[in-house]
N, C-alpha and C. Protein backbone atom coordinates (compact mmCIF):
# COMPACT_ATOMS: atom_id res chain seq x y z
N UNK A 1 18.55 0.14 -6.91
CA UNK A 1 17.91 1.35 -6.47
C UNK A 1 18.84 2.55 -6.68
N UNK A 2 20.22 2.25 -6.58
CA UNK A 2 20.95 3.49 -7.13
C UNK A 2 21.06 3.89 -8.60
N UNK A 3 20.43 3.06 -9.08
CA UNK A 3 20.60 3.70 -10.74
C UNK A 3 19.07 4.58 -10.70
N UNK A 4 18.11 3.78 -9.99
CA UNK A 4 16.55 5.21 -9.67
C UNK A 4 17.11 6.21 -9.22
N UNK A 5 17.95 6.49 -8.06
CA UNK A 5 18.39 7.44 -7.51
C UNK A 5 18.85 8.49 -8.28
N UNK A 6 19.62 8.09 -9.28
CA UNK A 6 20.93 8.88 -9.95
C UNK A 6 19.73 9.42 -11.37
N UNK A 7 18.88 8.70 -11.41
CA UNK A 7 18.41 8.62 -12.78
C UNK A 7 17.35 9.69 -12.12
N UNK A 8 16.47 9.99 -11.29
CA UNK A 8 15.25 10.85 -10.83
C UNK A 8 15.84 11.93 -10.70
N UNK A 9 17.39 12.15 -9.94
CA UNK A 9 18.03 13.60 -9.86
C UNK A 9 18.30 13.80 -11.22
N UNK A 10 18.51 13.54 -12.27
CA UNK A 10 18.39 14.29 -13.31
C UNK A 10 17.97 15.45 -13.36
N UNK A 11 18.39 16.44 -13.49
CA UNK A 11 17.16 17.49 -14.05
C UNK A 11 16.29 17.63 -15.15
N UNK A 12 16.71 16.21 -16.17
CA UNK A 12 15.64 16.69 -17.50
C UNK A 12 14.88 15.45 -17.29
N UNK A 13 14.70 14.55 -16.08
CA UNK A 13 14.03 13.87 -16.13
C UNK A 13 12.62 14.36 -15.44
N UNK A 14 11.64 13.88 -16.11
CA UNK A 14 10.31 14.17 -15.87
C UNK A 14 9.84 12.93 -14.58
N UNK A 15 9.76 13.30 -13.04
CA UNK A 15 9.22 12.34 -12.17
C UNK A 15 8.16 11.85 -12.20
N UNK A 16 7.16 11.90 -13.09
CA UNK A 16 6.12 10.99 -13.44
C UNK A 16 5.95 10.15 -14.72
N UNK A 17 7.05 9.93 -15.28
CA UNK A 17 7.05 9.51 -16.50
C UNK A 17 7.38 7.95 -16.25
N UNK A 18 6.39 6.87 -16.98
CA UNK A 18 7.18 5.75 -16.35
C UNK A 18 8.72 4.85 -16.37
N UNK A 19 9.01 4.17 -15.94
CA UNK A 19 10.31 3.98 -16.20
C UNK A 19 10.62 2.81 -16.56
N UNK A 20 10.09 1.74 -16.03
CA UNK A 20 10.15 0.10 -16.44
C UNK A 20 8.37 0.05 -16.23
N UNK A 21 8.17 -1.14 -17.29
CA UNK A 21 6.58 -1.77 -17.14
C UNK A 21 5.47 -1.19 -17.13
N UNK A 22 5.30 0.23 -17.11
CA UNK A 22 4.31 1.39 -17.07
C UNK A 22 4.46 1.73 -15.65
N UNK A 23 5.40 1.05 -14.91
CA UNK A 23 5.83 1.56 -13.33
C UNK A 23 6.24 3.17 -13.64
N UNK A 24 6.12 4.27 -12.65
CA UNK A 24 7.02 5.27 -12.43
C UNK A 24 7.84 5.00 -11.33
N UNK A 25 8.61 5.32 -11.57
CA UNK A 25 10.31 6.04 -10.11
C UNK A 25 9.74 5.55 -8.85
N UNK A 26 8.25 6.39 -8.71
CA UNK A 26 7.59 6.22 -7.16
C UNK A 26 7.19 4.94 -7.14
N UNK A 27 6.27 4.47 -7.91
CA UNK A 27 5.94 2.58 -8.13
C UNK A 27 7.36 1.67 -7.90
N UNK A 28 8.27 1.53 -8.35
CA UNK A 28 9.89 0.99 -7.74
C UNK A 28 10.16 1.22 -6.49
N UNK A 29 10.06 2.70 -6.43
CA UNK A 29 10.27 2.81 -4.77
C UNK A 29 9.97 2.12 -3.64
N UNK A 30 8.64 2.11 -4.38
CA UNK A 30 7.47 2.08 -3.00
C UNK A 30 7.79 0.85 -3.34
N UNK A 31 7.86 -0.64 -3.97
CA UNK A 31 7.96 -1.52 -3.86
C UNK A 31 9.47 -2.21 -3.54
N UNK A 32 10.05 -1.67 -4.12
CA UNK A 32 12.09 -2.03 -4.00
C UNK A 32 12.65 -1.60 -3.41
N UNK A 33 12.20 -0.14 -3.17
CA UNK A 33 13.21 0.82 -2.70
C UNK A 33 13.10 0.80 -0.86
N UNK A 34 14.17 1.51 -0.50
CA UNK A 34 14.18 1.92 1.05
C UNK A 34 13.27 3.19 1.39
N UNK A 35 12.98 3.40 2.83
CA UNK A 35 12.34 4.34 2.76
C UNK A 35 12.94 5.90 2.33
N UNK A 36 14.27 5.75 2.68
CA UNK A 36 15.57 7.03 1.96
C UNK A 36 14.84 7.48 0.56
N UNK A 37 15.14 6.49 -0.25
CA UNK A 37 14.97 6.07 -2.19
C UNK A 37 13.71 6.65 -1.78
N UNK A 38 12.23 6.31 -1.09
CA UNK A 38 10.94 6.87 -1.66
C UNK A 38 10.78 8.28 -1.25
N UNK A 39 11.74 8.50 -0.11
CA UNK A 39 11.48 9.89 0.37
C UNK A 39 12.12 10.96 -0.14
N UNK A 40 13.24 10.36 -1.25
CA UNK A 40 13.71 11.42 -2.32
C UNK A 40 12.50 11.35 -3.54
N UNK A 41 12.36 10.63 -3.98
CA UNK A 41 11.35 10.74 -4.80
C UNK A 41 9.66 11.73 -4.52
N UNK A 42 9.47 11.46 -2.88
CA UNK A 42 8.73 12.24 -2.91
C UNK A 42 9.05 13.23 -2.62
N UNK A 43 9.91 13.82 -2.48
CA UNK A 43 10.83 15.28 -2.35
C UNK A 43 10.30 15.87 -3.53
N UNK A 44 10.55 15.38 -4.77
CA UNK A 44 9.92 15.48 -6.07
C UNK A 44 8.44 16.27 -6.90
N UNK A 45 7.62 15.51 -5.25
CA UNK A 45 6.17 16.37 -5.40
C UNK A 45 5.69 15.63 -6.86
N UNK A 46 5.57 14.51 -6.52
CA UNK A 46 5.28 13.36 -8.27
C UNK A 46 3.75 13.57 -7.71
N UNK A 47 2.95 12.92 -9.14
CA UNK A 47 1.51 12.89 -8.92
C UNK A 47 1.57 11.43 -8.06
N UNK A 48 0.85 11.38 -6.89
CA UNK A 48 0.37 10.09 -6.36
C UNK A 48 -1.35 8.92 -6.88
N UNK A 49 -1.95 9.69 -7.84
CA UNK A 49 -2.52 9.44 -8.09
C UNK A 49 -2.49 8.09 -9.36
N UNK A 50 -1.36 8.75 -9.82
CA UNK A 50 -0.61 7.55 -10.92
C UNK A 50 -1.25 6.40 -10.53
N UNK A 51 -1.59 5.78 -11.76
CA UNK A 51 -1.73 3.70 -11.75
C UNK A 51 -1.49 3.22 -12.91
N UNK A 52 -0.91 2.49 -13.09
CA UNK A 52 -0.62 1.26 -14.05
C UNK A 52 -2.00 0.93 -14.69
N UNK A 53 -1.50 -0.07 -15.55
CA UNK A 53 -2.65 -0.60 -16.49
C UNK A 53 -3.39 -0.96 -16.01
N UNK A 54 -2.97 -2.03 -14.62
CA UNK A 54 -4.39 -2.55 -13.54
C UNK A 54 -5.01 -1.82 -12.80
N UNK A 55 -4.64 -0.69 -12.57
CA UNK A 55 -5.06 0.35 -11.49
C UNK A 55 -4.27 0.11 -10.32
N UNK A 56 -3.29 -0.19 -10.36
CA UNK A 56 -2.53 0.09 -9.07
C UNK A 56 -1.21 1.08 -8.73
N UNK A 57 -1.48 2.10 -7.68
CA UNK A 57 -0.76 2.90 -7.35
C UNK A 57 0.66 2.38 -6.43
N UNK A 58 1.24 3.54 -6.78
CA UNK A 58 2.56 3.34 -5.43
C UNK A 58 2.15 2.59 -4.10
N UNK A 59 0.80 3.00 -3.69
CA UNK A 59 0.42 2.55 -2.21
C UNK A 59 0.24 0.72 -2.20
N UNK A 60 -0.30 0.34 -3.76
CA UNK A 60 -0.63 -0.83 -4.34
C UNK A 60 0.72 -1.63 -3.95
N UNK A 61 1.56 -1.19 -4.82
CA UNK A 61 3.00 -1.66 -5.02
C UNK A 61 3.82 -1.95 -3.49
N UNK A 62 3.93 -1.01 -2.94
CA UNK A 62 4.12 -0.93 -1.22
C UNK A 62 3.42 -2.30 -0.52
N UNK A 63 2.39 -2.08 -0.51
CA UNK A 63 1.78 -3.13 0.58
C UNK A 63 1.70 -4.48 -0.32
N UNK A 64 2.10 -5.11 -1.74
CA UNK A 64 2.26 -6.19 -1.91
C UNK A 64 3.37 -6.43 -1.30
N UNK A 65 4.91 -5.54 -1.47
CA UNK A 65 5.75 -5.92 -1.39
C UNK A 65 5.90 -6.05 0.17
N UNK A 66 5.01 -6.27 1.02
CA UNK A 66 5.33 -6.14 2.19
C UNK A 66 5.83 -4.35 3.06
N UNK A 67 6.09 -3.36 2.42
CA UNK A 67 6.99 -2.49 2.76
C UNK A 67 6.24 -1.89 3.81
N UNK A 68 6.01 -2.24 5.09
CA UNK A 68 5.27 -1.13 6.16
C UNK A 68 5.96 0.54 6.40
N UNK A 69 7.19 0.55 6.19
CA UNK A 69 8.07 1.72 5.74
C UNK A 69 7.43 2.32 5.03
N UNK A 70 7.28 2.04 3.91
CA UNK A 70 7.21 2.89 2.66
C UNK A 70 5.34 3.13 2.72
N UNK A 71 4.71 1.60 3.70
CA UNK A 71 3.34 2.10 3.48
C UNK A 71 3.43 3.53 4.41
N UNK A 72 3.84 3.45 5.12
CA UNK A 72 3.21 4.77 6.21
C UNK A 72 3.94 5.93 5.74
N UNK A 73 4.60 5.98 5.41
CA UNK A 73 5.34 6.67 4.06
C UNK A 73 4.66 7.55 3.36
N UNK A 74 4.00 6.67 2.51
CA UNK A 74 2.94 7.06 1.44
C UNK A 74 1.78 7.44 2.15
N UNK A 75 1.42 6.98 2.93
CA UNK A 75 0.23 7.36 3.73
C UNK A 75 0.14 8.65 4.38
N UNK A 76 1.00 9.06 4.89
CA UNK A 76 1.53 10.46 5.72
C UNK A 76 1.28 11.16 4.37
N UNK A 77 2.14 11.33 3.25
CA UNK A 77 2.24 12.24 2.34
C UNK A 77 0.45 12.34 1.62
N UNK A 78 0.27 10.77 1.51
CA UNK A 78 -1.49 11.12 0.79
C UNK A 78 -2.45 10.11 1.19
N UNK A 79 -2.74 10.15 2.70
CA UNK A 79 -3.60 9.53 2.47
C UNK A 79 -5.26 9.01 2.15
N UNK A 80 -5.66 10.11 1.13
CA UNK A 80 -6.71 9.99 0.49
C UNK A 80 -7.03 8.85 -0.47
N UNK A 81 -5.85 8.02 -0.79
CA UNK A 81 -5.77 6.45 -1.52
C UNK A 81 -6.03 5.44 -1.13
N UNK A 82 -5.90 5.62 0.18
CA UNK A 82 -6.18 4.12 1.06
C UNK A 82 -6.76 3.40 0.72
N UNK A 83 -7.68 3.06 0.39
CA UNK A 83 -8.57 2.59 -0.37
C UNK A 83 -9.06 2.28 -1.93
N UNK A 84 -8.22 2.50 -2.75
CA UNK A 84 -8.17 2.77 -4.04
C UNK A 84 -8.62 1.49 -4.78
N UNK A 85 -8.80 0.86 -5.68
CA UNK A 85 -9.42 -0.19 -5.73
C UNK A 85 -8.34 -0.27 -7.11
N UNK A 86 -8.02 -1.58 -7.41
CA UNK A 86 -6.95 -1.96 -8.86
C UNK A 86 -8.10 -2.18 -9.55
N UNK A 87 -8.16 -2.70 -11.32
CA UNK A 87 -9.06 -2.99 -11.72
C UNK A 87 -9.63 -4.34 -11.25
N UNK A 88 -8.94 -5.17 -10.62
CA UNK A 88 -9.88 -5.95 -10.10
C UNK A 88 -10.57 -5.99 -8.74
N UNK A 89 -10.45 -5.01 -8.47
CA UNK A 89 -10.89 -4.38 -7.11
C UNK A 89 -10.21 -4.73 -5.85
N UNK A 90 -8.51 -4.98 -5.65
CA UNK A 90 -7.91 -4.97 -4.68
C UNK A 90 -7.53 -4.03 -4.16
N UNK A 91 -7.63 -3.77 -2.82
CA UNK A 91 -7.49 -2.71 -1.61
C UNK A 91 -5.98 -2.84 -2.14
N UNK A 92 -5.75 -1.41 -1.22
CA UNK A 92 -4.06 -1.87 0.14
C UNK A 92 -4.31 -2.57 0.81
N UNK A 93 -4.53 -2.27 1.96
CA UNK A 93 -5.51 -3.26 3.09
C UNK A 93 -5.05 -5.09 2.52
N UNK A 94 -6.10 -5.58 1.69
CA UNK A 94 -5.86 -6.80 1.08
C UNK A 94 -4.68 -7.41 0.53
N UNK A 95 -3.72 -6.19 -0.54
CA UNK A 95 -2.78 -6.69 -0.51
C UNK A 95 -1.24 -6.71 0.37
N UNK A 96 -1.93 -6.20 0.95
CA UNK A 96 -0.77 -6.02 2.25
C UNK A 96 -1.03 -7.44 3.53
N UNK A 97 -2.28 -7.68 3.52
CA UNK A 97 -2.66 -8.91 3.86
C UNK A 97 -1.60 -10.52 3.31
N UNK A 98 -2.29 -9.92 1.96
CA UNK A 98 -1.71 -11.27 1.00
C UNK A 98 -0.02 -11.25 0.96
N UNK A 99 0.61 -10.32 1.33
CA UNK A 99 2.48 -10.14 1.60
C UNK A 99 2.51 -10.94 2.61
N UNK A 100 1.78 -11.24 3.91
CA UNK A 100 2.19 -12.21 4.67
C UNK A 100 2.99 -11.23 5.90
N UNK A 101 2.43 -9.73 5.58
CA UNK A 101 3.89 -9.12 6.92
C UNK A 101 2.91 -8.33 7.47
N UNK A 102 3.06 -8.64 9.16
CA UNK A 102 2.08 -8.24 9.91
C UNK A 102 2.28 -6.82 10.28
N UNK A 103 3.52 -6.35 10.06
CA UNK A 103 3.81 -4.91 9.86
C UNK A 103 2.95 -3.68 9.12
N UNK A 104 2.84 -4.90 7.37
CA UNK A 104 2.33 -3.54 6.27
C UNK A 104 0.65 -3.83 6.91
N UNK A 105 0.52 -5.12 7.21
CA UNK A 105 -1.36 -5.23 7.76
C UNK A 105 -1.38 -3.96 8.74
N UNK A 106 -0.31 -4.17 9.93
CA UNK A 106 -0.60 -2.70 10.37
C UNK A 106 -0.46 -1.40 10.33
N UNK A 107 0.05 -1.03 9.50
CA UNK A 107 0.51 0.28 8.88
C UNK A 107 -0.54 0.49 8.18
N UNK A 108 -1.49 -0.58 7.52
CA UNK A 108 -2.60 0.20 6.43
C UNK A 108 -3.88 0.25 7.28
N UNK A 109 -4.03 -0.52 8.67
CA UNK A 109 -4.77 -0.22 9.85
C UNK A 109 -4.58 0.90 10.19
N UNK A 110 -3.49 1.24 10.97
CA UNK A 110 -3.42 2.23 11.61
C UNK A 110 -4.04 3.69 10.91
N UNK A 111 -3.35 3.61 9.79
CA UNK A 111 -4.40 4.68 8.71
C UNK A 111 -6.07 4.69 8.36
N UNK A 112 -6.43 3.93 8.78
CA UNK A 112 -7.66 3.17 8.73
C UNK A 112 -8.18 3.03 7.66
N UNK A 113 -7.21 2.36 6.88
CA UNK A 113 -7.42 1.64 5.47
C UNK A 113 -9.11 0.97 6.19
N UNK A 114 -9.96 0.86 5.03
CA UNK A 114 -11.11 -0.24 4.95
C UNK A 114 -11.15 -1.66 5.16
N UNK A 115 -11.41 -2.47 6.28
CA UNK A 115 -11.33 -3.78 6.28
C UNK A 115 -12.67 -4.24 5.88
N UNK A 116 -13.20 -4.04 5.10
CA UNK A 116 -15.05 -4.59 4.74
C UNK A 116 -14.47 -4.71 3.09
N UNK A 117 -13.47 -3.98 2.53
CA UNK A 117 -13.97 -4.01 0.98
C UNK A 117 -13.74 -5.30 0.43
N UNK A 118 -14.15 -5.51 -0.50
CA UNK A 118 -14.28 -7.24 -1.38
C UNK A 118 -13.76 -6.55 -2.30
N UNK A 119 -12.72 -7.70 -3.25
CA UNK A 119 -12.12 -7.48 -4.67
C UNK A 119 -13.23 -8.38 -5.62
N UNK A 120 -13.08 -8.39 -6.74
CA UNK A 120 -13.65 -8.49 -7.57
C UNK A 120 -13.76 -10.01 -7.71
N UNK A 121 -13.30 -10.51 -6.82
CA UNK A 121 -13.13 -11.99 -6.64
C UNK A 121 -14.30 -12.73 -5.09
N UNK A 122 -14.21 -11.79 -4.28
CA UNK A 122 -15.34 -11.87 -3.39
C UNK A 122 -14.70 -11.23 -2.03
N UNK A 123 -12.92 -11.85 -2.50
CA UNK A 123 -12.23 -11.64 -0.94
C UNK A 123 -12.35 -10.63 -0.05
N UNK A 124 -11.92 -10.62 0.65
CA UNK A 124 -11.81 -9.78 2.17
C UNK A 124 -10.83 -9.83 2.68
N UNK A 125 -10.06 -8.61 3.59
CA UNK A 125 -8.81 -8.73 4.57
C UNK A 125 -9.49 -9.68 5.14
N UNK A 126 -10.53 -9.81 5.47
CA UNK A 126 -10.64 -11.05 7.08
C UNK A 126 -10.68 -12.40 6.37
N UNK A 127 -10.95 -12.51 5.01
CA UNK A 127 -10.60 -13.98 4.19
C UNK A 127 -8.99 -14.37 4.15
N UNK A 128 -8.35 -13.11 3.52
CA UNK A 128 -7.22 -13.14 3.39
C UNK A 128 -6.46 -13.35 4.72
N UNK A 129 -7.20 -13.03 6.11
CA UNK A 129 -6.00 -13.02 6.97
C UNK A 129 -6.33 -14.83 6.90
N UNK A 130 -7.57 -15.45 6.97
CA UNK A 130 -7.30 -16.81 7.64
C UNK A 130 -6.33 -18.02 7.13
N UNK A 131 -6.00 -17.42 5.72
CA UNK A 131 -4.43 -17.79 5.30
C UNK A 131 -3.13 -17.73 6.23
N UNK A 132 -3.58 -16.13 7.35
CA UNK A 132 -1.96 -16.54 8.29
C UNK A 132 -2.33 -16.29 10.00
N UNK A 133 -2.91 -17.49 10.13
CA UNK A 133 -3.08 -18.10 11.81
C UNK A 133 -2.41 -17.61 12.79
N UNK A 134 -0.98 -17.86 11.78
CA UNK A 134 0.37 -17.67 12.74
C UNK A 134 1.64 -17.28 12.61
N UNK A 135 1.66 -15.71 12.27
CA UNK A 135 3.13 -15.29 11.29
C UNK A 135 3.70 -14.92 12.87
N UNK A 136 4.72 -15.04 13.20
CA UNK A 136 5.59 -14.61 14.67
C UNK A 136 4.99 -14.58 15.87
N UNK A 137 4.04 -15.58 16.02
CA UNK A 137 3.13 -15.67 16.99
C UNK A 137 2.03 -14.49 16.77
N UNK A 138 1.76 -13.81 15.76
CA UNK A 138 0.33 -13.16 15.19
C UNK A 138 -0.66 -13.63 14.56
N UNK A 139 -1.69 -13.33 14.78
CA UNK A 139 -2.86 -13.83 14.23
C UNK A 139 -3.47 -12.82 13.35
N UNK A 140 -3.63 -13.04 11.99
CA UNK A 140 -4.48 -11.41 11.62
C UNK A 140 -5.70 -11.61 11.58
N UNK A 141 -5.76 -12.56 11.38
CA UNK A 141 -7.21 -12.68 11.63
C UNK A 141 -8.38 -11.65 12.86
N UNK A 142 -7.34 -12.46 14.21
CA UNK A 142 -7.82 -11.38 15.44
C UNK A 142 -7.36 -9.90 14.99
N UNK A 143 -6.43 -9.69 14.32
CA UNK A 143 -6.03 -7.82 14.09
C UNK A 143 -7.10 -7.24 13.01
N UNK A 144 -7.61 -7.99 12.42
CA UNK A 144 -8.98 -7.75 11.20
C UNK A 144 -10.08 -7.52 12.17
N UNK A 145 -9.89 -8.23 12.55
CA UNK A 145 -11.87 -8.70 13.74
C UNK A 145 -11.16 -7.34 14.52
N UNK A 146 -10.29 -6.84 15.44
CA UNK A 146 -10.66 -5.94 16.08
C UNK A 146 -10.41 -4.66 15.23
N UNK A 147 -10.05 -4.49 14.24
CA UNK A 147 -10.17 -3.20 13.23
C UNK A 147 -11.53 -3.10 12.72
N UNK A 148 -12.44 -4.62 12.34
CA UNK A 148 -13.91 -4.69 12.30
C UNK A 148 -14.59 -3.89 13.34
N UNK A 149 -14.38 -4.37 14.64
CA UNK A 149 -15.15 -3.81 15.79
C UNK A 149 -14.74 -2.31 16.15
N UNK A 150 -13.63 -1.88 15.74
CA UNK A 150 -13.50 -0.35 15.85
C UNK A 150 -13.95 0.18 15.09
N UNK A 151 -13.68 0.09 12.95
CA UNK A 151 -15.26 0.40 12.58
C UNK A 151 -16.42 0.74 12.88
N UNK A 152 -16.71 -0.31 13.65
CA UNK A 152 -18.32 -0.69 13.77
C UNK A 152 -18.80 0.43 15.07
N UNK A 153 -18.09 0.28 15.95
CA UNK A 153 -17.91 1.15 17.06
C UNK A 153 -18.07 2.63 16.64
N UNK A 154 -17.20 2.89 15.82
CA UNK A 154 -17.28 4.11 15.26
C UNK A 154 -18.64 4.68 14.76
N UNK A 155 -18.91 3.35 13.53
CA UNK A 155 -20.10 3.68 12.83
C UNK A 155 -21.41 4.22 13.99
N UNK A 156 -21.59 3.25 14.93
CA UNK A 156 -22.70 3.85 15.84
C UNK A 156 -22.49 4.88 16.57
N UNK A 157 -21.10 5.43 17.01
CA UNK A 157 -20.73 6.62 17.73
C UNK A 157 -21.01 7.77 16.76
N UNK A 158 -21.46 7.64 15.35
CA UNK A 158 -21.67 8.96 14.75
C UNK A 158 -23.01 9.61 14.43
């Protein structure tokens, strides 16, 4: 992460240009980096809209890698993505599920990432949680079902 560091302060470097894999600076970050490393980068004022070949953004990259840091991170600065769909139609939400860390599940809650969307495969956060019963004595399953019922709650309160 210190060679991103040294390499983004450049001044002739362009912060949206990619850097490894069709990744940009912010895509590394948000997945490798600390929250320090993403919060210089977004010092930067990079496009957040950026995605890779699959369609996945910085926010993408973040919540596979587990990073609840870097998700709420990204979320504070934009969160009009929450929801963004890769080309095969994976959430944040979902893949923050599939990391296994009950942290980034709640960090893309608390933003009120979508727990209803299906990927292109059929799944669901509430499919994906019944993979983890029991990460540190958590259940996501129950943290899905009551992000369901606050939804839903919502939906009729409007």
């Amino acid at each position: 992460m210190e060679d991103i560091e040294k390499f983004v302060c450049n001044p002739e470097y362009v912060i949206d240009w990619p850097i490894a894999n069709n990744m940009t600076a912010l895509m590394v970050a948000a997945s490798e980096g600390t929250e320090l490393t993403l919060q210089l980068i977004l010092n930067q004022q990079p496009n957040l809209n950026i995605v890779d070949t699959i369609g996945r953004s910085a926010l993408h990259f973040a919540c596979a890698a587990g990073k609840s840091e870097n998700i709420t991170l990204l979320l504070q600065h934009y969160p009009y993505n929450k929801d963004l769909r890769t080309n095969g139609g994976n959430t944040p939400l979902l893949l923050a599920m599939k990391s296994g860390s009950i942290f980034a599940m709640v960090a893309c809650l608390n933003f009120g990432c979508n727990p209803f969307l299906e990927n292109g495969l059929g799944e669901t956060p509430l499919s994906a949680a019944r993979d983890f019963p029991n990460v540190d004595g958590a259940n996501f399953e129950e943290y899905i079902l009551q992000a369901i019922e606050s939804w839903e709650t919502q939906a009729i309160n409007l």
